[in-house]
C-alpha atoms as a PDB file:
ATOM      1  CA  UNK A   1      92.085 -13.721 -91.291  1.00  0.00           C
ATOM      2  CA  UNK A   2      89.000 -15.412 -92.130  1.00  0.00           C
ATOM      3  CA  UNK A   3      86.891 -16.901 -89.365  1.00  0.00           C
ATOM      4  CA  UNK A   4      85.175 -20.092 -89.214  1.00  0.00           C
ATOM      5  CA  UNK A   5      82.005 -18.265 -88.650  1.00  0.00           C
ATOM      6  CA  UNK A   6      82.165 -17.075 -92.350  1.00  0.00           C
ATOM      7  CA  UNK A   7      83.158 -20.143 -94.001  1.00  0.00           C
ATOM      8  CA  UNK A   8      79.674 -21.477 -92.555  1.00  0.00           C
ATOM      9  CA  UNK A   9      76.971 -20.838 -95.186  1.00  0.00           C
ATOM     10  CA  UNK A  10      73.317 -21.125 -95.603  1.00  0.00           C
ATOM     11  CA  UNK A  11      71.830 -24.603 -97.129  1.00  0.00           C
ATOM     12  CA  UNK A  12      75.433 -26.353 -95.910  1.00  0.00           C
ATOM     13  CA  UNK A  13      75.318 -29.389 -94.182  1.00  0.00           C
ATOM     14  CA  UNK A  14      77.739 -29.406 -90.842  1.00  0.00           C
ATOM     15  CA  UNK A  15      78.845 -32.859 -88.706  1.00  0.00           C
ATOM     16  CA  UNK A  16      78.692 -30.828 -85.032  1.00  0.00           C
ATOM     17  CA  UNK A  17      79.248 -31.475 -81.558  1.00  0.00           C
ATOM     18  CA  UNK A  18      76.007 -31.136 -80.377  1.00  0.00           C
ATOM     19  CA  UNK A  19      74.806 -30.940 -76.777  1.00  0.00           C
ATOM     20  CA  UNK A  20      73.337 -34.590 -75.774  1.00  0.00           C
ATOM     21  CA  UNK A  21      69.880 -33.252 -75.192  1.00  0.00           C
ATOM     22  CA  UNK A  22      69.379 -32.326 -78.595  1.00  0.00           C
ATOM     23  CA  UNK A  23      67.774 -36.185 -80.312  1.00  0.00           C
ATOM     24  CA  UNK A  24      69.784 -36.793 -83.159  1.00  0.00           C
ATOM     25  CA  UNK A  25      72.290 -39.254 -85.066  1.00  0.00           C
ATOM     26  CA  UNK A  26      75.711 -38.267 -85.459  1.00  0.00           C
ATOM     27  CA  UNK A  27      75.700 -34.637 -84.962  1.00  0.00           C
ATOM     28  CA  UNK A  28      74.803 -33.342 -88.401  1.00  0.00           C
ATOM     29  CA  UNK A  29      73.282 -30.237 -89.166  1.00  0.00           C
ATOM     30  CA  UNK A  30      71.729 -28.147 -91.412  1.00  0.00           C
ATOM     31  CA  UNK A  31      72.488 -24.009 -91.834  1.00  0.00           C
ATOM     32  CA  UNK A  32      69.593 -21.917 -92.423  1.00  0.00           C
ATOM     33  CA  UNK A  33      70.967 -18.759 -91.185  1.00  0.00           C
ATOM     34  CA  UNK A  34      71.366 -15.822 -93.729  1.00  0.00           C
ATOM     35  CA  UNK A  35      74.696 -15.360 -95.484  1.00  0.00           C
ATOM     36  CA  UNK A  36      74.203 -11.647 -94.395  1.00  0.00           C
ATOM     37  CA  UNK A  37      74.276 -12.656 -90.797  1.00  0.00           C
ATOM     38  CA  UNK A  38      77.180 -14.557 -91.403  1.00  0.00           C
ATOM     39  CA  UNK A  39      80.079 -12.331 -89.110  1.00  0.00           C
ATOM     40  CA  UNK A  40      77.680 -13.557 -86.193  1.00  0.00           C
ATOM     41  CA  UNK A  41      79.393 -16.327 -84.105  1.00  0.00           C
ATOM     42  CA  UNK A  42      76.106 -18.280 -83.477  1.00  0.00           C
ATOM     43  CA  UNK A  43      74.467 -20.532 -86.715  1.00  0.00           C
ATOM     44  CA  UNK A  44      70.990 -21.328 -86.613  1.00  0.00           C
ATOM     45  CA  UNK A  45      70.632 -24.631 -87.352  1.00  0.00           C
ATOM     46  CA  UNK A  46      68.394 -28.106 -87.409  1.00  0.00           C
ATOM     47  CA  UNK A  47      69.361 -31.245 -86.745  1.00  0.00           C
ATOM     48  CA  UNK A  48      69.105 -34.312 -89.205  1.00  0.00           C
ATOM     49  CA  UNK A  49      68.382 -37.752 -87.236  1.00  0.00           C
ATOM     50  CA  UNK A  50      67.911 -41.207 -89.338  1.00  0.00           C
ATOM     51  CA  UNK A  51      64.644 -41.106 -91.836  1.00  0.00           C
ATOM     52  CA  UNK A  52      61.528 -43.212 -90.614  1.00  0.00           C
ATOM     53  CA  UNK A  53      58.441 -44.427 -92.411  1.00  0.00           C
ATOM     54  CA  UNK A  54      56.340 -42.899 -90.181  1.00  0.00           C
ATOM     55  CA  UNK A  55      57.686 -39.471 -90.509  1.00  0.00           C
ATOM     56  CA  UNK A  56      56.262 -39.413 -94.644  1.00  0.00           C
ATOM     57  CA  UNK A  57      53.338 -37.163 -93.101  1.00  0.00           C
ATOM     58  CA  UNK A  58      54.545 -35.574 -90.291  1.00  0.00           C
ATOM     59  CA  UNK A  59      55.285 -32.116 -91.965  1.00  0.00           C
ATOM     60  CA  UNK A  60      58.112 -30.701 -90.135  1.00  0.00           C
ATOM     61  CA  UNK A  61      60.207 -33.366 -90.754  1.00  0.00           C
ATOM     62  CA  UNK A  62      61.923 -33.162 -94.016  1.00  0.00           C
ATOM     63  CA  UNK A  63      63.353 -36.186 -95.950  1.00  0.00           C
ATOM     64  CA  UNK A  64      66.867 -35.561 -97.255  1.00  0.00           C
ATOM     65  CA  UNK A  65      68.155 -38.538 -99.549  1.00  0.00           C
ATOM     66  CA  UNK A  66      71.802 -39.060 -99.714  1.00  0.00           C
ATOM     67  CA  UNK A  67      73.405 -37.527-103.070  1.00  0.00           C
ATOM     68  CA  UNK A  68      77.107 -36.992-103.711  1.00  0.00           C
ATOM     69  CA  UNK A  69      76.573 -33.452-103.043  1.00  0.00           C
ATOM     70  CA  UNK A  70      75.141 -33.986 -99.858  1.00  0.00           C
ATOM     71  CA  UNK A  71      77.708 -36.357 -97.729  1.00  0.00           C
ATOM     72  CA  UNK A  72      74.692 -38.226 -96.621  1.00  0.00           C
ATOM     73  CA  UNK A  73      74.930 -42.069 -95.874  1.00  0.00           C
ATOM     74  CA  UNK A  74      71.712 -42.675 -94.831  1.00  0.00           C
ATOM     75  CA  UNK A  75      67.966 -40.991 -95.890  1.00  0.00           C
ATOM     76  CA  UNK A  76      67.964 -38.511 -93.380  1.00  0.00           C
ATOM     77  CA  UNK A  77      65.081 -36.101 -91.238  1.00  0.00           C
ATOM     78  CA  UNK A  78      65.424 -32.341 -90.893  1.00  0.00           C
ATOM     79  CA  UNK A  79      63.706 -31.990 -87.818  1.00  0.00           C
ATOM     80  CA  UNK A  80      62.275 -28.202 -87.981  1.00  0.00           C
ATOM     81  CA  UNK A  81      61.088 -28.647 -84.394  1.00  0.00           C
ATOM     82  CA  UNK A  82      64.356 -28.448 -83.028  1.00  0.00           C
ATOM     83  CA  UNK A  83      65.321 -25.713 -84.418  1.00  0.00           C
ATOM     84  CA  UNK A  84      68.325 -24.295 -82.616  1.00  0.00           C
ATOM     85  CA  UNK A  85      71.712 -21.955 -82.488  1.00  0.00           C
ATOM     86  CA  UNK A  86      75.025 -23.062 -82.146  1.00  0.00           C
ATOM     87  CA  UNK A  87      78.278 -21.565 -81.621  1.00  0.00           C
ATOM     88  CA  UNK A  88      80.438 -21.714 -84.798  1.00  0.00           C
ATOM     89  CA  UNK A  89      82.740 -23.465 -82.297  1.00  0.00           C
ATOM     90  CA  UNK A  90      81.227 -26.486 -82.359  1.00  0.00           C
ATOM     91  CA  UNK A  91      81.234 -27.058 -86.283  1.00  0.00           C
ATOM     92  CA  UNK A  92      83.177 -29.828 -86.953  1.00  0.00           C
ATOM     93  CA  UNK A  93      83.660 -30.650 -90.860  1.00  0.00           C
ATOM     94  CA  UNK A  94      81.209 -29.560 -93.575  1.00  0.00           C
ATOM     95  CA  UNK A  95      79.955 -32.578 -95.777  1.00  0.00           C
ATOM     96  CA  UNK A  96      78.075 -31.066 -98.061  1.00  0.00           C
ATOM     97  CA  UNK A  97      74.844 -29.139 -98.970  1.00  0.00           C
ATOM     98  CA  UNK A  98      71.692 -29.591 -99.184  1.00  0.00           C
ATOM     99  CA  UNK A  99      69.550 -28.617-102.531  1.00  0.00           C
ATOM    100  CA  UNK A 100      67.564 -25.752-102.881  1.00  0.00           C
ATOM    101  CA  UNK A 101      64.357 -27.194-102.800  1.00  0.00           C
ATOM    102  CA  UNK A 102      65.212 -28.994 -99.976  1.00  0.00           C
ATOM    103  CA  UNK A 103      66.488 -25.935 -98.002  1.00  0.00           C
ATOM    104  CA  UNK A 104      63.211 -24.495 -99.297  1.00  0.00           C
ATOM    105  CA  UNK A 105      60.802 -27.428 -97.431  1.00  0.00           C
ATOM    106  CA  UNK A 106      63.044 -26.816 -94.277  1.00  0.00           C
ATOM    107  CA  UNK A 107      62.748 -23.258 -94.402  1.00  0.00           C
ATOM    108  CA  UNK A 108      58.761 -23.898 -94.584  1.00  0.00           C
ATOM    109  CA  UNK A 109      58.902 -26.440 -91.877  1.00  0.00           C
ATOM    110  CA  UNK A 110      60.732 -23.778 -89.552  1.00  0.00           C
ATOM    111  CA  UNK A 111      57.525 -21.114 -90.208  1.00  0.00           C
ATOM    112  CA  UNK A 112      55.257 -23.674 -90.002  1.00  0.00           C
ATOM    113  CA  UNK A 113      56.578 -24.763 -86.460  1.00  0.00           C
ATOM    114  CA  UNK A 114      57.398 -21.279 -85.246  1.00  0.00           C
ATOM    115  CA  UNK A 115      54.013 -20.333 -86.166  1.00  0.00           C
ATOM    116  CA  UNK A 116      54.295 -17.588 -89.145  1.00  0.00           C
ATOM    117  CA  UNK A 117      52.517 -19.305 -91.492  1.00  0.00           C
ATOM    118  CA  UNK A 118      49.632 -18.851 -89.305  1.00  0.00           C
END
């Protein structure tokens, strides 16, 4: 029997249930755990809220555009400062994927904010 754990892959976008202290629209996420750590029942994840002007410079917030391969209604922020794990319990419905350039810039964002780009 396959888990839900390993249907949740790297780069996929997730609507969650979130815990309310976590500052975000709608409970979507992004996976940025490695497929190779995918038997674990935790994801590491970050959190997309609604895309604001002011965030164009702000470099750990990542714009995500809505595309049909995306689910996306909205322009969207990966916020790399909240950077998180979740049980695989509380992934709802995937929606979609992000690209790989995009997963890229998040992936960069996480360094930058966990400090190994230093």
């Amino acid at each position: 029997m396959v888990t839900k754990s390993l249907m949740i892959k790297r780069g996929e976008i997730w609507i969650t249930s979130l815990r309310a202290s976590h500052r975000h629209t709608g409970g979507y996420v992004v996976v940025i755990t490695s497929n190779l750590l995918s038997d674990l029942p935790g994801k590491i994840i970050v959190p997309l809220s609604v895309w604001k002007s002011e965030y164009e410079h702000v470099p750990w917030k990542i714009k995500v555009s809505p595309a049909s391969w995306n689910g996306l209604m909205k322009i969207s922020a990966a916020d790399a400062c909240l950077v998180s794990s979740l049980s695989a319990a509380r992934f709802n419905a995937k929606i979609g994927f992000v690209t790989a350039e995009e997963l890229e810039r998040i992936i960069e964002a996480v360094r930058m904010v966990i400090g190994l780009d230093c």
